[in-house]
C-alpha atoms as a PDB file:
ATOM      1  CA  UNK A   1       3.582 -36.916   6.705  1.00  0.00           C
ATOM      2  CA  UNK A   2       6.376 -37.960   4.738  1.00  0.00           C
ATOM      3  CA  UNK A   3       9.259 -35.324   3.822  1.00  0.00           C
ATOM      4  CA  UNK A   4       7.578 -34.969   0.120  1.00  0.00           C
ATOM      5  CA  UNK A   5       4.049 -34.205   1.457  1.00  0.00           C
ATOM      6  CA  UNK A   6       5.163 -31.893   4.039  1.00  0.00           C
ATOM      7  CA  UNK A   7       7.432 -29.741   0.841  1.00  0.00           C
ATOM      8  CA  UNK A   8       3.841 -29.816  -1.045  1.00  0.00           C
ATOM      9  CA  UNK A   9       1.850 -28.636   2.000  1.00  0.00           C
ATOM     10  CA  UNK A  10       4.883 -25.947   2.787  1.00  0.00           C
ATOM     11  CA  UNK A  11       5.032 -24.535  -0.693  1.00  0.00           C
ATOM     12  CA  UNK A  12       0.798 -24.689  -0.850  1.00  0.00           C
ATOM     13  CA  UNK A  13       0.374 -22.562   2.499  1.00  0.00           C
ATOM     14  CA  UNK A  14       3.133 -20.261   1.214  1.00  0.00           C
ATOM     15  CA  UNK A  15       1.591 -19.449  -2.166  1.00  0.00           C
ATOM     16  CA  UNK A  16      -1.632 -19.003  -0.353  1.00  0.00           C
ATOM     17  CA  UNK A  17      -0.349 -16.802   2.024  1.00  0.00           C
ATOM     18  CA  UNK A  18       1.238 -14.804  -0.873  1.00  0.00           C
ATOM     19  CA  UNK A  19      -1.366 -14.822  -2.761  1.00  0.00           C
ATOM     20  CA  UNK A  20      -3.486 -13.059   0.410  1.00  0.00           C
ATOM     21  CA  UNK A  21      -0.744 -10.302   1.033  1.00  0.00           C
ATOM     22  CA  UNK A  22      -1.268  -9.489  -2.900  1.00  0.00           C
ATOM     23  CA  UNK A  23      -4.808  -8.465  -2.745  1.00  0.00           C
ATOM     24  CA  UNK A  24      -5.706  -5.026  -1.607  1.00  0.00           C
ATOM     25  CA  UNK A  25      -7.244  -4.122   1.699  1.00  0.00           C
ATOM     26  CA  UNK A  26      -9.015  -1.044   0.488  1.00  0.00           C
ATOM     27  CA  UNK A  27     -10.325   0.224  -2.644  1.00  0.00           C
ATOM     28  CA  UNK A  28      -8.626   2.983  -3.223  1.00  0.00           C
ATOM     29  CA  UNK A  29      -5.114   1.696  -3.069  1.00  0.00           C
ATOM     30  CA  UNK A  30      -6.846  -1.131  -5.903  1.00  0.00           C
ATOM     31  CA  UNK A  31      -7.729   2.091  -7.720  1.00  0.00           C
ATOM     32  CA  UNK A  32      -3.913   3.489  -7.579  1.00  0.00           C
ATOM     33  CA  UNK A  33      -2.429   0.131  -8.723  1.00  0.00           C
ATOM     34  CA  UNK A  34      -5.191  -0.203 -11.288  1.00  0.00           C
ATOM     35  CA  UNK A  35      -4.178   3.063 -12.921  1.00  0.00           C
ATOM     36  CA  UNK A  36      -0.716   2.684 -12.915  1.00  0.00           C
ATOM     37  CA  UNK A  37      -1.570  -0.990 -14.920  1.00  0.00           C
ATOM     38  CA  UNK A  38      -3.965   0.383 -16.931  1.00  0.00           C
ATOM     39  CA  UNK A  39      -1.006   3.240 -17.956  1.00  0.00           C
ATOM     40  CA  UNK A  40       1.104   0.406 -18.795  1.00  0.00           C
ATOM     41  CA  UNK A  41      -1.095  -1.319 -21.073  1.00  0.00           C
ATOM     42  CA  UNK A  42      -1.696   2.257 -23.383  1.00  0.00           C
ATOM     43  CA  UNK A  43       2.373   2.420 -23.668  1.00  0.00           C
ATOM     44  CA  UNK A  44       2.307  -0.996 -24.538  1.00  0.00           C
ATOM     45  CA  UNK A  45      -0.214  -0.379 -27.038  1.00  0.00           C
ATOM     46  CA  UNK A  46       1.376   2.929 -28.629  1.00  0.00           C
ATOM     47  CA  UNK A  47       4.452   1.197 -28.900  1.00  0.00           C
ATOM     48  CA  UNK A  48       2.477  -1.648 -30.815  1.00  0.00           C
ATOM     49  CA  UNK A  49       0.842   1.077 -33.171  1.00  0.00           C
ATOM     50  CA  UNK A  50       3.877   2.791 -33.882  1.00  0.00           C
ATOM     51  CA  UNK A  51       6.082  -0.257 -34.606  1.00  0.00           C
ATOM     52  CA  UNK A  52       3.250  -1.492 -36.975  1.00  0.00           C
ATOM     53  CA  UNK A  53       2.533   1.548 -38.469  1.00  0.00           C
ATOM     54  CA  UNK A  54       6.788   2.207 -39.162  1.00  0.00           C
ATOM     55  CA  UNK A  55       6.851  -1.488 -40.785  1.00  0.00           C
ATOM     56  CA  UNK A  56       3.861  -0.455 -42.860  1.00  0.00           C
ATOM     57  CA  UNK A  57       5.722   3.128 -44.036  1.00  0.00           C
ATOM     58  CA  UNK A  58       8.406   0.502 -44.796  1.00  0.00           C
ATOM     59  CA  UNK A  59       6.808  -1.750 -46.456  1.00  0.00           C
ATOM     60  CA  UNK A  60       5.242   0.301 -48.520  1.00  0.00           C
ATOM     61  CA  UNK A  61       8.492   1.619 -49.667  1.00  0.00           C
ATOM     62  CA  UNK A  62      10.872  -1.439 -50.432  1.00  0.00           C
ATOM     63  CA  UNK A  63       7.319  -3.229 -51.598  1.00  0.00           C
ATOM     64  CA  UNK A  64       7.268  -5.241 -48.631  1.00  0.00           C
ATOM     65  CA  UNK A  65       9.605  -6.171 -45.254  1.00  0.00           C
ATOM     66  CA  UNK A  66      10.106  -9.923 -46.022  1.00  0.00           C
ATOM     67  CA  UNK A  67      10.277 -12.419 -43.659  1.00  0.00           C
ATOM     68  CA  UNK A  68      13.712 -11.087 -41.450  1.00  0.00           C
ATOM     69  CA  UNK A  69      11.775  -7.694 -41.356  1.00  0.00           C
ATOM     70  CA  UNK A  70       8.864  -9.238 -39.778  1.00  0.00           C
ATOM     71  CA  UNK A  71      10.718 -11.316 -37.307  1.00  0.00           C
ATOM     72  CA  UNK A  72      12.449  -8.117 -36.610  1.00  0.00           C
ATOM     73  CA  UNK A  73       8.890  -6.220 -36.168  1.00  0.00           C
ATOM     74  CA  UNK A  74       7.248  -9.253 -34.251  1.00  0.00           C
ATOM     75  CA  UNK A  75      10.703  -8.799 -31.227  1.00  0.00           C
ATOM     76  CA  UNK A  76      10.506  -4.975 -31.380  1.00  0.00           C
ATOM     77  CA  UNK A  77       6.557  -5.689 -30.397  1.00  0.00           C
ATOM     78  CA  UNK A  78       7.878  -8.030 -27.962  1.00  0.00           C
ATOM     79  CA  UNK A  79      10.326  -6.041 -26.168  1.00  0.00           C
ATOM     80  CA  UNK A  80       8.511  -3.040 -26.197  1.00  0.00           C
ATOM     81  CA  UNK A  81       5.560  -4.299 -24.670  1.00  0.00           C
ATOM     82  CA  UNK A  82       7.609  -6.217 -21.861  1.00  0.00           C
ATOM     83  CA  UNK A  83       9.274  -3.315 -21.274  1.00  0.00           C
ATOM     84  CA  UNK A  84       6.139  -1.201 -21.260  1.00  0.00           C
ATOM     85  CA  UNK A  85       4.910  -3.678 -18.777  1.00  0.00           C
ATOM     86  CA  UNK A  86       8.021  -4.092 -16.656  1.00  0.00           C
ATOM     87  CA  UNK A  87       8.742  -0.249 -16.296  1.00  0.00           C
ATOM     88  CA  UNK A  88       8.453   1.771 -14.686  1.00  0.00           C
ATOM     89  CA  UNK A  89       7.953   0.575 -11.530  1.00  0.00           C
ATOM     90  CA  UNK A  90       5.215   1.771  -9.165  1.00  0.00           C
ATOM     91  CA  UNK A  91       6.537   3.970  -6.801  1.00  0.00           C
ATOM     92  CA  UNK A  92       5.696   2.365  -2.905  1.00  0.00           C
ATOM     93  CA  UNK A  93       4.412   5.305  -0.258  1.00  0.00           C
ATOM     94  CA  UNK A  94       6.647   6.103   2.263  1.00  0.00           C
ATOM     95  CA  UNK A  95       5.643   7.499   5.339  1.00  0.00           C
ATOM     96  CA  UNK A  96       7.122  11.117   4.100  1.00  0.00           C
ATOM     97  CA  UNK A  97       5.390  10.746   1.394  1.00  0.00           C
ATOM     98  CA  UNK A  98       2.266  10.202   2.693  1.00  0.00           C
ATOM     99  CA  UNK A  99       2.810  12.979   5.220  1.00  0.00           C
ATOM    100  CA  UNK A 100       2.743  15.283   1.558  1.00  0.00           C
ATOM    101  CA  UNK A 101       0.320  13.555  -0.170  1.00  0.00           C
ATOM    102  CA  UNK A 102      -2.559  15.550  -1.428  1.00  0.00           C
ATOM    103  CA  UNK A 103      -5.928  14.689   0.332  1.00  0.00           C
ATOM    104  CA  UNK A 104      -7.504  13.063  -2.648  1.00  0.00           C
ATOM    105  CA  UNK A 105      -4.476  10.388  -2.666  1.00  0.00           C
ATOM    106  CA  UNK A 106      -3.633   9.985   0.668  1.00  0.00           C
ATOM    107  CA  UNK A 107      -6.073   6.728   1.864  1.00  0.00           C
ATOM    108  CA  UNK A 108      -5.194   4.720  -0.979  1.00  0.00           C
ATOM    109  CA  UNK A 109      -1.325   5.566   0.005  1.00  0.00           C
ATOM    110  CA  UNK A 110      -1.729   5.210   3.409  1.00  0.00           C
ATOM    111  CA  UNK A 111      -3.066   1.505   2.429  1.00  0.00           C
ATOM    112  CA  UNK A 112      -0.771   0.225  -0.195  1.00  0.00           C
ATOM    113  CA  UNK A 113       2.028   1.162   2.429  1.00  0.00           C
ATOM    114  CA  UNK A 114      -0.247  -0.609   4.786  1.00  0.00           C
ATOM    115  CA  UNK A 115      -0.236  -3.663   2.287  1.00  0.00           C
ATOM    116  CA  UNK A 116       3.604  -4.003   2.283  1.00  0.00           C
ATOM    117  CA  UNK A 117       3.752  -3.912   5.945  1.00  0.00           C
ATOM    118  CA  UNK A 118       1.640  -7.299   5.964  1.00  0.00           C
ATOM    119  CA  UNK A 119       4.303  -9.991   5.929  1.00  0.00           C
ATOM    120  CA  UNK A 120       5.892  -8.963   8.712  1.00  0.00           C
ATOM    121  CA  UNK A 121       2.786  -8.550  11.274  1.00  0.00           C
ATOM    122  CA  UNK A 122       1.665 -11.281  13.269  1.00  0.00           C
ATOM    123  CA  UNK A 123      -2.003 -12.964  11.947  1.00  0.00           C
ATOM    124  CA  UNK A 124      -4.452 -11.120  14.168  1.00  0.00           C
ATOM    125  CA  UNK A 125      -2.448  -7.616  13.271  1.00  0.00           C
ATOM    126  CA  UNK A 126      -3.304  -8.067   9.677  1.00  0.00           C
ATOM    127  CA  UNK A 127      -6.705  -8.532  10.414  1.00  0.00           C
ATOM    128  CA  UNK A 128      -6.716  -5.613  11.869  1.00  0.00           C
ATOM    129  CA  UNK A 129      -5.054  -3.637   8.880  1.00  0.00           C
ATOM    130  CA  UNK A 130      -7.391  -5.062   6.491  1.00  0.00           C
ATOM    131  CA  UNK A 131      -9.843  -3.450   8.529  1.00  0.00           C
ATOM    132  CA  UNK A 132      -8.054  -0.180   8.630  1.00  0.00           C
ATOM    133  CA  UNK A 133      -8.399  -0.033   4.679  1.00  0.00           C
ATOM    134  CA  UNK A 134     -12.000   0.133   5.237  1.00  0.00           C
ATOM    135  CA  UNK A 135     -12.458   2.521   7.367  1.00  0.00           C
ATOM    136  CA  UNK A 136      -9.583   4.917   5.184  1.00  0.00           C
ATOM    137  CA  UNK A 137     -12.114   3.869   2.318  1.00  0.00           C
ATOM    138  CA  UNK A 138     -14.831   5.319   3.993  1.00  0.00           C
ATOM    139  CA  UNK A 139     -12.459   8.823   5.418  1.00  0.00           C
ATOM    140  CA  UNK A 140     -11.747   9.219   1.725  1.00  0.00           C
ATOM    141  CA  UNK A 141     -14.950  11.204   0.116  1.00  0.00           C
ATOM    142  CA  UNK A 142     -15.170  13.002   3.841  1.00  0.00           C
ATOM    143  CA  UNK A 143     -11.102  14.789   2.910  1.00  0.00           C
ATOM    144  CA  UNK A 144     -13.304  16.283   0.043  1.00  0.00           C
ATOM    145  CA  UNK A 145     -14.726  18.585   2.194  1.00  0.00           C
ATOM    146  CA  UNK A 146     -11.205  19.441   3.740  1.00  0.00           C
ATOM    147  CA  UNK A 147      -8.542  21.917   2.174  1.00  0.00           C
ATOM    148  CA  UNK A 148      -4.637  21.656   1.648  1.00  0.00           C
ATOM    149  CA  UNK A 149      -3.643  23.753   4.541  1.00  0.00           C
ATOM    150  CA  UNK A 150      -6.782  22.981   6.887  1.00  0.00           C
ATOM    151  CA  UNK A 151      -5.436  22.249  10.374  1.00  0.00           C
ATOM    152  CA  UNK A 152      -7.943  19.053  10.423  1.00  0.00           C
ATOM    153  CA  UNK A 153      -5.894  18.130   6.947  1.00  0.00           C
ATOM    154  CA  UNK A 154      -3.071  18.112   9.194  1.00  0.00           C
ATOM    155  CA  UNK A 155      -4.132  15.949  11.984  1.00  0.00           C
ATOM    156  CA  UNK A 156      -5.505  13.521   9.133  1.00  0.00           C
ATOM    157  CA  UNK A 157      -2.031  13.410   7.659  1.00  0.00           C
ATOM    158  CA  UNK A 158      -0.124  13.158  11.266  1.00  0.00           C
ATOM    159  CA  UNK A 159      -2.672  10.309  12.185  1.00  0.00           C
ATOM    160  CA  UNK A 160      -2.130   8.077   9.055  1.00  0.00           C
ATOM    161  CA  UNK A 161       1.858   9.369   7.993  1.00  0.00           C
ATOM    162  CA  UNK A 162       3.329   9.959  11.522  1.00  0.00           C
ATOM    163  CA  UNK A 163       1.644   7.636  14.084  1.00  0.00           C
ATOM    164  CA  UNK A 164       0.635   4.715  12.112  1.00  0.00           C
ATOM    165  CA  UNK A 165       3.976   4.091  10.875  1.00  0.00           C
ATOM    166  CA  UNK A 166       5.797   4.986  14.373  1.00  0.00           C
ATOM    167  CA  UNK A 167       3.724   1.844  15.619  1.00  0.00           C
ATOM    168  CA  UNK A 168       4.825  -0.680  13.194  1.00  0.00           C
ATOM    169  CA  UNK A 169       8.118   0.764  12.414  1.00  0.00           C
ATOM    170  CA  UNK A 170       8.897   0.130  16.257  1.00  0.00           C
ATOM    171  CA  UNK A 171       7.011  -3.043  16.017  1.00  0.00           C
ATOM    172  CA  UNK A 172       9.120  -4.206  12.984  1.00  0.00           C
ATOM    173  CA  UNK A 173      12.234  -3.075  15.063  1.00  0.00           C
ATOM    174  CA  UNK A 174      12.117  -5.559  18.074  1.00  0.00           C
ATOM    175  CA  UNK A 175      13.670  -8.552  17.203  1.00  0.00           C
ATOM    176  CA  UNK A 176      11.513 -11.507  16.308  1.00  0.00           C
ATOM    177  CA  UNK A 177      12.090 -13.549  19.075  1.00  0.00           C
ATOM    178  CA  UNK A 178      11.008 -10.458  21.728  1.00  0.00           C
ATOM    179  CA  UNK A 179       7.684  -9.760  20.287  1.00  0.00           C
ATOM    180  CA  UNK A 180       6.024 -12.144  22.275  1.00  0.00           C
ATOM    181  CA  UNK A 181       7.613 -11.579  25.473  1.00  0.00           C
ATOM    182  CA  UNK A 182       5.877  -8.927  28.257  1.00  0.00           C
ATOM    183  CA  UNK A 183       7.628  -6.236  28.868  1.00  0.00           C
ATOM    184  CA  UNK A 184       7.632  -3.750  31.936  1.00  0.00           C
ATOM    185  CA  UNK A 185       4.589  -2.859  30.660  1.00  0.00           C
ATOM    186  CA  UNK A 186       2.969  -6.618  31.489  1.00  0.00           C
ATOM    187  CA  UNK A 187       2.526  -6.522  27.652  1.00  0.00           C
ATOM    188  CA  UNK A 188       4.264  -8.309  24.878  1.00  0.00           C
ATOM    189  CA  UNK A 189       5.216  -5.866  21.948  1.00  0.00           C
ATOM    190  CA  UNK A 190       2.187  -8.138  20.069  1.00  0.00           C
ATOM    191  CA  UNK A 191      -0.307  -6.883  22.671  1.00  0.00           C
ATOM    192  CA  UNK A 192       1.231  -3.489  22.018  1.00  0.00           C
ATOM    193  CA  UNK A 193       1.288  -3.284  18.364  1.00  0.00           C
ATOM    194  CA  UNK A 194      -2.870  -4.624  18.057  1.00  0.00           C
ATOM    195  CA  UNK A 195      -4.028  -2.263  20.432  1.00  0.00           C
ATOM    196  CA  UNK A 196      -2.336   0.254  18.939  1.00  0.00           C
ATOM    197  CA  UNK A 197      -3.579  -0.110  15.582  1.00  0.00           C
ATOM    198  CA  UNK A 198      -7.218  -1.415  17.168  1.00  0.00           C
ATOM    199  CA  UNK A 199      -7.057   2.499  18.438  1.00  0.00           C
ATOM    200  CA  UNK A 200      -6.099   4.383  15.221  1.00  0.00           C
ATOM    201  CA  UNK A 201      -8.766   2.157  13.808  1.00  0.00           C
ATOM    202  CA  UNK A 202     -11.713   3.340  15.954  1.00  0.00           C
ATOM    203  CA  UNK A 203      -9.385   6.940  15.519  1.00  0.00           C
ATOM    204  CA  UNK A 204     -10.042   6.571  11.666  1.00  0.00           C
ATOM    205  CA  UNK A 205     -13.535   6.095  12.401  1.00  0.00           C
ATOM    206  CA  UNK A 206     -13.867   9.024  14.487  1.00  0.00           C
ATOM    207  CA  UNK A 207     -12.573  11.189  12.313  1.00  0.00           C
ATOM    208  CA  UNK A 208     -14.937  10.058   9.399  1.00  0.00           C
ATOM    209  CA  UNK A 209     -17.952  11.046  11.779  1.00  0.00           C
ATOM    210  CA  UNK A 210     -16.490  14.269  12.685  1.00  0.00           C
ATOM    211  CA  UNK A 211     -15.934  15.204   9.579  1.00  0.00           C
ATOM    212  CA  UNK A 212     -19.307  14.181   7.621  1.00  0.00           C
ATOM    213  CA  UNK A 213     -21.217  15.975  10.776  1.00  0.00           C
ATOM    214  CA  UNK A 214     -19.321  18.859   9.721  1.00  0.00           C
ATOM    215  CA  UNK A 215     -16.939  19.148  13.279  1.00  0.00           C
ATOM    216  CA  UNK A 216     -14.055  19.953  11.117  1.00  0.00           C
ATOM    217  CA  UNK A 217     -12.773  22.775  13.508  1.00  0.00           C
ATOM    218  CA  UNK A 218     -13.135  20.878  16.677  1.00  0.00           C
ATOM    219  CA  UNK A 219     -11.067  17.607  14.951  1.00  0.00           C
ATOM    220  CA  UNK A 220      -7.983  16.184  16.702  1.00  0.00           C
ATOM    221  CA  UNK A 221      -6.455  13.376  17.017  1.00  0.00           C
ATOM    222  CA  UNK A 222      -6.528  11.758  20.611  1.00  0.00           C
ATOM    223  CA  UNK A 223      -5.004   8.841  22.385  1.00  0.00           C
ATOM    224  CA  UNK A 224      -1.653   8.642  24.194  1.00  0.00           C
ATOM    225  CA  UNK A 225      -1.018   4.994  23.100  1.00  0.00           C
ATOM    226  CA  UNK A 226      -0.320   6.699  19.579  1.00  0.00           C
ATOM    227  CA  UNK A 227       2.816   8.274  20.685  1.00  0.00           C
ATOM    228  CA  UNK A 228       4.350   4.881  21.743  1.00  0.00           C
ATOM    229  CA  UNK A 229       7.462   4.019  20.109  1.00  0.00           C
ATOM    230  CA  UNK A 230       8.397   1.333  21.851  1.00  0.00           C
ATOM    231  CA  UNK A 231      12.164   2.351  23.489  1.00  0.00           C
ATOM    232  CA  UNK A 232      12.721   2.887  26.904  1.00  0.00           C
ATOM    233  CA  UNK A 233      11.805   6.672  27.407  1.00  0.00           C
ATOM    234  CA  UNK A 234       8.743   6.002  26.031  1.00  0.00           C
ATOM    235  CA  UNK A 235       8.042   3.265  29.025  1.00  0.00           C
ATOM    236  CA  UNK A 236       9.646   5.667  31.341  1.00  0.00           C
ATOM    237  CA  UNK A 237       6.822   8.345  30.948  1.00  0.00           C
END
C-alpha cells in the first residue's frame, strides 16, 4: 500500500472510529444532549425574532434601513445564532456530580460520562459500555419508584458514581504500555477492567429486577471486584 493509500485508509478508520464514539450508547443520555440542542436552537431563534423585529421598529421609523442596515441586520443574525449555537457549552458529568444527581437524571449522566470514557478503553471494553447504557436505560423508569433519600437511591448512586468510575479511572491510570501485561494477580489490567465492568453490568441488571419486583428494602450492591482500584493495597487484600 503505497504511503498515499495508507494516509487515506488512516484518516478513513479514524473518522469512522470518531464518528462511533459520537453516537450515544443509551437513550437517555441522547435525550439530555437533545434538549440541551433543542435549547440552543429557541435562543437562536429569539435572537432572530428580536433582531428582525428591532430592524422593522427601525425601519418603520427612518422609512426604511437601506442596504448597510440590512447587511448590518443579516451579521447580527449571524453572530447571534453562532453564538446561540456555540454557547453555552454542555456541561460533561463528573463522577461527583453524578453521585448528586437527582434520580430522574442520573442514567443518562452516568452514560454520557460513560461516552467520554470511550476513546481511551480497549475495543472489547466499549462493547461492554455500550451495553451498560442499556441496561441504565432500562434502571431508569424503575428509580421512579425510589425517593431522594431512599437507602436503595444510595446504593444506585454509589454503584454508577463511586464504583464505575473507580474502575476506569484506575484503568485510565496505568500507563498504556502496562495494560496488557499480568500482574500478581495472573491478570492484565485489560482482563481486570472487562470483568469489572462485565460485573456492574449484570449488577445494573440486578438492580432493575429488584427494584420492579418491588425488593427495594433488601437492595445492595454486591461484588468485591467493585472495590478494586488497581494499586498495590488493593492486591495485598
Amino acid at each position: 500500500m503505497s504511503q498515499t493509500n495508507q494516509e487515506i485508509y488512516d484518516g478513513a478508520a479514524r473518522v469512522l472510529r470518531e464518528s462511533q464514539f459520537r453516537r450515544s450508547i443509551g437513550h437517555r443520555s441522547h435525550k439530555l444532549k437533545q434538549s440541551h440542542l433543542f435549547k440552543k436552537f429557541g435562543r437562536a431563534a429569539l435572537w432572530t425574532v428580536g433582531v428582525l423585529v428591532g430592524a422593522s421598529i427601525i425601519g418603520g421609523i427612518l422609512s426604511g434601513i437601506g442596504f448597510w442596515g440590512v447587511m448590518i441586520s443579516a451579521a447580527l443574525i449571524a453572530g447571534g445564532i453562532w453564538a446561540s449555537m456555540s454557547f453555552p457549552k454542555m456541561k460533561m458529568p463528573t463522577p461527583e456530580t453524578i453521585l448528586k444527581s437527582d434520580l430522574k437524571s442520573l442514567a443518562g449522566k452516568t452514560e454520557i460520562w460513560l461516552e467520554n470514557q470511550r476513546p481511551a478503553l480497549p475495543a472489547p471494553a466499549v462493547q461492554i459500555v455500550n451495553g451498560i447504557g442499556v441496561q441504565l436505560d432500562m434502571l431508569s423508569p424503575q428509580l421512579n419508584k425510589l425517593n431522594e433519600g431512599d437507602s436503595a437511591a444510595y446504593e444506585v448512586r454509589k454503584l454508577v458514581g463511586e464504583h464505575l468510575p473507580e474502575l476506569i479511572n484506575g484503568y485510565r491510570a496505568i500507563p498504556v504500555s502496562l495494560r496488557s501485561q499480568s500482574n500478581d494477580s495472573g491478570q492484565s489490567p485489560d482482563e481486570q477492567l472487562i470483568n469489572g465492568l462485565t460485573l456492574i453490568e449484570k449488577e445494573i441488571a440486578g438492580v432493575t429486577q429488584q427494584i420492579a419486583k418491588g425488593d427495594i428494602d433488601n437492595l445492595s450492591i454486591r461484588g468485591r471486584y467493585l472495590e478494586l482500584k488497581y494499586d498495590k493495597s488493593a492486591e495485598a487484600e
